[in-house]
Protein backbone atom coordinates (compact mmCIF):
# COMPACT_ATOMS: atom_id res chain seq x y z
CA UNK A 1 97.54 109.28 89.74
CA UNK A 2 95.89 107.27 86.77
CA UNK A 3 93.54 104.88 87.94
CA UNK A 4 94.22 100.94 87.32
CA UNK A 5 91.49 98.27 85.96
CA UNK A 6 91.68 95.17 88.53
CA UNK A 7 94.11 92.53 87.76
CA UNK A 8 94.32 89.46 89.02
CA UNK A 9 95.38 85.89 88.44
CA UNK A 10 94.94 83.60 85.46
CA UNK A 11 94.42 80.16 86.79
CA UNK A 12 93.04 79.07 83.56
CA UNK A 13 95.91 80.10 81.79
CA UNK A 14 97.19 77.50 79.21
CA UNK A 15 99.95 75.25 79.53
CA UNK A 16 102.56 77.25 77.41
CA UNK A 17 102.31 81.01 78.72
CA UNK A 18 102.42 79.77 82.45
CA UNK A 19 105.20 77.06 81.84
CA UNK A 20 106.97 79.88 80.28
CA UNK A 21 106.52 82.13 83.05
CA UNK A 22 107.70 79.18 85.59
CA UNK A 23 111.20 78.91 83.61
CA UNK A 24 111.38 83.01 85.02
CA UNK A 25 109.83 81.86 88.43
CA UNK A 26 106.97 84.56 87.43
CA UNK A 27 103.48 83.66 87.20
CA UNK A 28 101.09 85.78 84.78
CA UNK A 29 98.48 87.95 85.46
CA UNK A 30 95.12 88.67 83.85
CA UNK A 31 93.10 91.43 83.35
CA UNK A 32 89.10 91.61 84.28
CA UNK A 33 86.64 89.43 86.99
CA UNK A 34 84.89 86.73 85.32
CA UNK A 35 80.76 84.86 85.32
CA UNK A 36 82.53 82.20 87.28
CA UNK A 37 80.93 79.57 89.78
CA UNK A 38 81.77 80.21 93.05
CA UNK A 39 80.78 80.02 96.70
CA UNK A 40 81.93 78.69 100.16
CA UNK A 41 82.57 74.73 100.43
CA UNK A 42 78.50 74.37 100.24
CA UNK A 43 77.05 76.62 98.15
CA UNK A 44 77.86 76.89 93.93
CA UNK A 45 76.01 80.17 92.60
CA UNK A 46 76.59 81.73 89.06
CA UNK A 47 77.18 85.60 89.14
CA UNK A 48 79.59 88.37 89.07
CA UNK A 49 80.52 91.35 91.19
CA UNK A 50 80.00 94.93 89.89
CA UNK A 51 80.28 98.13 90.97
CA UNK A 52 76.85 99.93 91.81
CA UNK A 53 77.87 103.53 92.65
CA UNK A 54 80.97 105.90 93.16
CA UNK A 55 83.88 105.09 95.61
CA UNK A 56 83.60 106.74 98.49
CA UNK A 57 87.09 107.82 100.59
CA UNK A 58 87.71 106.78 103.65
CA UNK A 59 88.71 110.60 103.94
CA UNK A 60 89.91 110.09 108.32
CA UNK A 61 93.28 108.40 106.28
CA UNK A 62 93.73 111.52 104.34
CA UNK A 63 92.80 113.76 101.52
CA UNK A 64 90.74 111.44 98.82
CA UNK A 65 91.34 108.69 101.37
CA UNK A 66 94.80 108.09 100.63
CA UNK A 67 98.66 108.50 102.17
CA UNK A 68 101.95 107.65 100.65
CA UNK A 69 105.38 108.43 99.60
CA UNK A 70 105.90 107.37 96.01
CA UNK A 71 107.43 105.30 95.05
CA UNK A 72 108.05 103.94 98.75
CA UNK A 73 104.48 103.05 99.42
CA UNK A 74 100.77 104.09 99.09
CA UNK A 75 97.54 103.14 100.93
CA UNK A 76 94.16 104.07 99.68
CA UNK A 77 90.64 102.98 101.42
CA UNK A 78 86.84 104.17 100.40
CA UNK A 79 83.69 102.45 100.42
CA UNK A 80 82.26 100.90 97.67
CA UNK A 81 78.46 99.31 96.84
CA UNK A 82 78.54 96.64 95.03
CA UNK A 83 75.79 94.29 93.12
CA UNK A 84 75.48 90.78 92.28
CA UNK A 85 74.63 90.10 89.01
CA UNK A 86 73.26 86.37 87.39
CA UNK A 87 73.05 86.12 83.80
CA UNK A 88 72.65 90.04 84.11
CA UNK A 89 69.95 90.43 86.53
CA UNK A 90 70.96 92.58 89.60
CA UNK A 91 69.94 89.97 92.78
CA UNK A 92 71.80 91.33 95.64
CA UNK A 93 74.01 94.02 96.72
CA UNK A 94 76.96 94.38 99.44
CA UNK A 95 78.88 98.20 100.43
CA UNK A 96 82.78 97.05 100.45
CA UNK A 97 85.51 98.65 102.26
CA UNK A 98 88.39 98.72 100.70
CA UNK A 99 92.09 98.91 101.56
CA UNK A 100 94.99 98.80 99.06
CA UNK A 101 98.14 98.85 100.17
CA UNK A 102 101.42 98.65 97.84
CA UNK A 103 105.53 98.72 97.79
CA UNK A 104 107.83 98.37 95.35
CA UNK A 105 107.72 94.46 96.52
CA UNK A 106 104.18 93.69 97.69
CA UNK A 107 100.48 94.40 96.30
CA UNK A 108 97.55 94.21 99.06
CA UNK A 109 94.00 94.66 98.76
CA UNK A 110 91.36 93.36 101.38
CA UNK A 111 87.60 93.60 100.90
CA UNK A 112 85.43 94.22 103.83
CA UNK A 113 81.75 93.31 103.36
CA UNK A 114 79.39 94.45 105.73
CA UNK A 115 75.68 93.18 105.99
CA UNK A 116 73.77 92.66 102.63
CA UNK A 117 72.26 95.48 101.38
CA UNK A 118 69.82 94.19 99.37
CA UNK A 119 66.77 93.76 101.80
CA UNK A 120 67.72 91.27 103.70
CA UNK A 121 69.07 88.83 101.14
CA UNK A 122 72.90 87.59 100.90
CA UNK A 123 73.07 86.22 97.78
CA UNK A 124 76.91 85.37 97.54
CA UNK A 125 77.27 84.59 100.93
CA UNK A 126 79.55 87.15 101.49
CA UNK A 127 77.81 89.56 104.46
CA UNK A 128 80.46 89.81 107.42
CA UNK A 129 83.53 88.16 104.80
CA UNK A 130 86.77 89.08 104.01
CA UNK A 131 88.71 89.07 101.00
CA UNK A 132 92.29 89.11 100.58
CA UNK A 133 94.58 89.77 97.28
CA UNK A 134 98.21 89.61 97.71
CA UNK A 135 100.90 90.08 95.40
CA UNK A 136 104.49 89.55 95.54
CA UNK A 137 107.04 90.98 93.57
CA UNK A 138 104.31 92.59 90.87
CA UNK A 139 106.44 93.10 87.61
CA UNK A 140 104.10 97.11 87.34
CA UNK A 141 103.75 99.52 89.76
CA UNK A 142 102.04 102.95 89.18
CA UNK A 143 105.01 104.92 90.45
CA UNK A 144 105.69 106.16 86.36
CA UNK A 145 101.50 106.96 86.21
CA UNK A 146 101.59 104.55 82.91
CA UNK A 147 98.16 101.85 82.81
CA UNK A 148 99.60 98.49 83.23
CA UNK A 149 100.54 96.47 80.50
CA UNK A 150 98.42 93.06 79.57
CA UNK A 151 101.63 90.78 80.65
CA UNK A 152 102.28 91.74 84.09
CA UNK A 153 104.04 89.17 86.37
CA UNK A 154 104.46 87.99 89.95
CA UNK A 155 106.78 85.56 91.80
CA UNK A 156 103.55 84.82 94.48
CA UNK A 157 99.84 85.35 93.85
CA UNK A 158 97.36 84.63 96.78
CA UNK A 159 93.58 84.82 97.04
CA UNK A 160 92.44 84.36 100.75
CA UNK A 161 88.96 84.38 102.02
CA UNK A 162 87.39 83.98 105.29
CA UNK A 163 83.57 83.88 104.92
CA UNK A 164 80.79 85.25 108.05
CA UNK A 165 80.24 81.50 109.43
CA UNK A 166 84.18 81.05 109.53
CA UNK A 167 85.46 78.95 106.28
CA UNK A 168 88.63 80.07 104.98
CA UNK A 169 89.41 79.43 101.10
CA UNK A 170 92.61 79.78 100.15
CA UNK A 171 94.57 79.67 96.31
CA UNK A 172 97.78 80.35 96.72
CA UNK A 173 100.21 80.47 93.14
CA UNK A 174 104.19 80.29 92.44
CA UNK A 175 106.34 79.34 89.18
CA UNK A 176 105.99 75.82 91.33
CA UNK A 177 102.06 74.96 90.64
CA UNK A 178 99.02 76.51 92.59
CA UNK A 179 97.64 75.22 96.00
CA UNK A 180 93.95 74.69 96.28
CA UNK A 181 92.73 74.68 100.30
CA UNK A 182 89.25 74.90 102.37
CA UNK A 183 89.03 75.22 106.14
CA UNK A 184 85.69 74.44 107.03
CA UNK A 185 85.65 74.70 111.15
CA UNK A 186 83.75 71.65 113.06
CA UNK A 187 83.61 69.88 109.74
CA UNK A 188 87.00 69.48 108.12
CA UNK A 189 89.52 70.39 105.16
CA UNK A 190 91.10 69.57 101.91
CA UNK A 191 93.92 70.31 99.73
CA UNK A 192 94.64 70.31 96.12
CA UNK A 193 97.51 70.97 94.00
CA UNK A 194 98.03 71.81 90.41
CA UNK A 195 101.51 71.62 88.46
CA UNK A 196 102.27 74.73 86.43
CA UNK A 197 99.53 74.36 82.71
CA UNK A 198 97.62 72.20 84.51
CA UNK A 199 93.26 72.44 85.02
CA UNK A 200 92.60 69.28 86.70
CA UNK A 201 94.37 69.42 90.81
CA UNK A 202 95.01 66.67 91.82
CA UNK A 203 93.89 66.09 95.80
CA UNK A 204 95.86 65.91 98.34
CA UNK A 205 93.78 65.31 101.63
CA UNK A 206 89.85 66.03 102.39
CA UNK A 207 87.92 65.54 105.48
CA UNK A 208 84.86 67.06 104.15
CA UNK A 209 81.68 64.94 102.98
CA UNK A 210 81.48 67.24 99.39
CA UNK A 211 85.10 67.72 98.14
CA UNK A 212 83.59 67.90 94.32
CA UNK A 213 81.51 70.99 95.73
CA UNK A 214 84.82 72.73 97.25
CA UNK A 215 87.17 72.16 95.16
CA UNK A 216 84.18 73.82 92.44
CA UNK A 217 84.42 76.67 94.99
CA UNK A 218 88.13 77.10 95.31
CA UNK A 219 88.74 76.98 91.90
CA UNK A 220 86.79 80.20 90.61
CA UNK A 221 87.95 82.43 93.64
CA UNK A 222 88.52 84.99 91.91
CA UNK A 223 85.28 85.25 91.07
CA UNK A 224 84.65 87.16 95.01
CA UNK A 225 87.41 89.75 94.23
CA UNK A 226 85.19 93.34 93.32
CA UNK A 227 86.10 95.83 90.83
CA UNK A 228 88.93 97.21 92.24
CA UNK A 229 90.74 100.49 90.16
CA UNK A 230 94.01 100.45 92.09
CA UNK A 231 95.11 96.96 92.11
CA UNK A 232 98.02 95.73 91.49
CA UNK A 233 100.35 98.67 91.84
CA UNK A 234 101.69 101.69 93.56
């Protein structure tokens, strides 16, 4: 099995490509994780997730931590540390488990942090969170052990997370425009949408006293998805 750089979704990406990925009812997806700002609804910090060790396999699911039938389905899960990085400077660290799951159809990886492992500190919020990456209908699967191209596709792309205290941020993408949402329990909600090209979503609804601050959040998602060396693909 060749190993797989993350990919994940371009919500920056210009008008053009994306409308002309609509017309197909395929969204694009981008290589690499970026220096984004992100956070939950009340808390905008500047850094990016890299890996700080080795992967370790969850060997109890099998040999290296994996089981499958290619090109049916595969499922691999391992541990992996991770550090937070601003403007280069390691200031935190988190171990991830990791689960990747993939069909022919479907692309699933969720990101278990545990407790901050970086004495005490939790410096993206994320101790006790959850991330979820799901793809439908990927346009590359690993069943032909080829590296995925630069233009891979997707008729669905969602981002899901549900921080330690409860929020849930959610970006979900089709051909039809992207859906921004926050779920912040005891304090309220919003929703934004964005047509296909677009960068500014327009709001929909918000019950919560900072919508500039979530919508900031929401928007650079991505930004809480770690390295990851089999996603998208089988």
């Amino acid at each position: 099995m060749v190993k797989q750089s993350r990919l994940l979704l371009a919500l920056g990406a210009g008008a053009g490509g994306l409308a002309a990925a609509s017309a197909a009812g395929l969204i694009p997806l981008a290589l690499a994780h970026a220096d984004d700002e992100i956070g939950d609804a009340g808390s905008l910090t500047s850094l990016t997730l890299v890996k700080a060790g080795p992967e370790v396999p969850y060997t109890p699911l099998g040999v290296d931590g994996y089981v499958g039938f290619q090109p049916f389905f595969t499922e691999w899960q391992q541990d992996q540390p991770i550090n937070v990085e601003v403007d280069g400077s390691t200031v935190g660290s988190y171990d991830v488990f990791e689960s990747d799951y993939a069909t022919p159809l479907t692309d699933e990886s969720l990101y278990d942090f545990g407790a901050a492992t970086s004495g005490g500190t939790d410096p993206a919020g994320l101790a006790g969170a959850t991330v979820t990456d799901f793809a439908y209908d990927p346009s590359f699967n690993a069943a032909t052990e080829q590296l995925p191209p630069p233009d891979v596709t997707a008729a669905l792309h969602d981002i899901h997370v549900v921080f330690g205290d409860g929020v849930e941020d959610n970006v979900l993408t089709t051909a039809s425009g992207t859906l921004y949402s926050v779920d912040d329990p005891g304090v309220g909600s919003a929703d934004w949408f964005a047509a296909p090209g677009s960068t500014e979503p327009s709001l929909l609804f918000s019950g919560l006293a900072d919508t500039a601050a979530a919508l900031a959040a929401v928007e650079n998602l991505s930004s809480l998805l770690p390295p990851d060396v089999w996603y998208p693909g089988i």
